[in-house]
Protein backbone atom coordinates (compact mmCIF):
# COMPACT_ATOMS: atom_id res chain seq x y z
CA UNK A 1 10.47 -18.26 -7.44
CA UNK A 2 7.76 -17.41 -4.98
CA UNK A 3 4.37 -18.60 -5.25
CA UNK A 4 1.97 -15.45 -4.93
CA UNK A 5 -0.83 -15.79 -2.14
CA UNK A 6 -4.33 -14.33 -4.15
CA UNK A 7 -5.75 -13.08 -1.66
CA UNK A 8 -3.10 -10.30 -0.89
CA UNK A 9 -3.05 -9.32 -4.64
CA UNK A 10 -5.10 -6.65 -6.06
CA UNK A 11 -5.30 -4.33 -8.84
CA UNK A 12 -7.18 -1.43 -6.30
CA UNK A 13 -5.01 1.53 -4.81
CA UNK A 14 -4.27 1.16 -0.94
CA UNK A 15 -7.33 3.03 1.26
CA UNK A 16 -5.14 6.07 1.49
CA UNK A 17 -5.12 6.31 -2.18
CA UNK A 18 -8.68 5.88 -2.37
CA UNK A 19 -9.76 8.52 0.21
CA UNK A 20 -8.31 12.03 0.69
CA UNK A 21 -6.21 10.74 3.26
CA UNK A 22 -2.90 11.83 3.47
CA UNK A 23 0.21 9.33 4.07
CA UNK A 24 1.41 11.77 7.25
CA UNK A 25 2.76 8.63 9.16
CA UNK A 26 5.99 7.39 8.27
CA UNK A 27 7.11 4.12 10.11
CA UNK A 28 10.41 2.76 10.62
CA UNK A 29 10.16 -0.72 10.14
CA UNK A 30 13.17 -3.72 10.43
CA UNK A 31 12.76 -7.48 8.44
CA UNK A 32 15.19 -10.33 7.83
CA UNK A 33 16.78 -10.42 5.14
CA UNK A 34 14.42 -13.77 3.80
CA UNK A 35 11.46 -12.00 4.82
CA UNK A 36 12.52 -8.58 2.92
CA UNK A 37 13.14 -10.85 -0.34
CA UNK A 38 9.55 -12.84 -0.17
CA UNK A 39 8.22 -9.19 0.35
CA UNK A 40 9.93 -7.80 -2.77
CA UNK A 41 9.18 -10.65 -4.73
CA UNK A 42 5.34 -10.60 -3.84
CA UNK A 43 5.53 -6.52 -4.58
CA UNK A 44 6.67 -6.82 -7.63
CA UNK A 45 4.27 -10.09 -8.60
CA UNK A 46 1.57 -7.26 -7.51
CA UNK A 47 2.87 -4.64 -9.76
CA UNK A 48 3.68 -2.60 -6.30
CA UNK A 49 6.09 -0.88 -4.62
CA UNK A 50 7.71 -2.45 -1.46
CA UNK A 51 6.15 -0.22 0.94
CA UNK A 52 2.71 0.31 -1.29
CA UNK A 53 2.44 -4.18 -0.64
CA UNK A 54 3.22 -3.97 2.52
CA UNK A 55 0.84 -1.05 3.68
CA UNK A 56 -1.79 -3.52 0.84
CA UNK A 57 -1.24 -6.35 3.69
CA UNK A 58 -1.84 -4.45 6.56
CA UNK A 59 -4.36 -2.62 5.53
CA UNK A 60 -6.17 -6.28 4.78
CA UNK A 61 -5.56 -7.75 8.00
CA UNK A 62 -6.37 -4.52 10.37
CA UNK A 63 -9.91 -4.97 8.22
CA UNK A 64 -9.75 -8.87 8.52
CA UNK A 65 -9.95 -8.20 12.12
CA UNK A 66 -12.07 -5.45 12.15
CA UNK A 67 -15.22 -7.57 10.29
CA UNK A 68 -14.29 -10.63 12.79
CA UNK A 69 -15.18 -8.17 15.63
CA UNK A 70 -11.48 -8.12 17.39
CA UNK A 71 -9.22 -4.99 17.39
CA UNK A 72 -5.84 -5.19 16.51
CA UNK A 73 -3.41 -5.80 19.89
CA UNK A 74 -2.23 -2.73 21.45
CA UNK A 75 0.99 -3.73 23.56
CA UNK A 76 1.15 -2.09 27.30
């Protein structure tokens, strides 16, 4: 079984859910197969969909990186 990293988990609802924001954005995203199962595993640790977790994770490192002063990498 997977170990669960605390400082992903959380009990709040994603910034969208918090604000009036609506989720207008879909992505399509691909994973490995490993990487998909450590992701599921961790969701459901977290009481969480897949895609609420994984929006949860990037949501806390786009705002990691925001309070460090560095924006998020824009490829050319």
């Amino acid at each position: 079984m997977l170990s669960t990293n605390n400082r992903w988990r959380s009990t709040m609802p994603s910034k969208a859910a918090r604000t009036s924001e609506t989720r207008t954005a879909p992505v399509g995203l691909r994973f490995t197969p490993s990487l998909k199962e450590a992701l599921v595993e961790l969701a459901k640790a977290d009481r969480r969909t897949l895609a609420s977790y994984i929006e949860l994770v990037l949501e806390t490192h786009v705002e990691a990186r925001r309070h460090e002063g560095k924006k998020p990498k824009t490829r050319s």
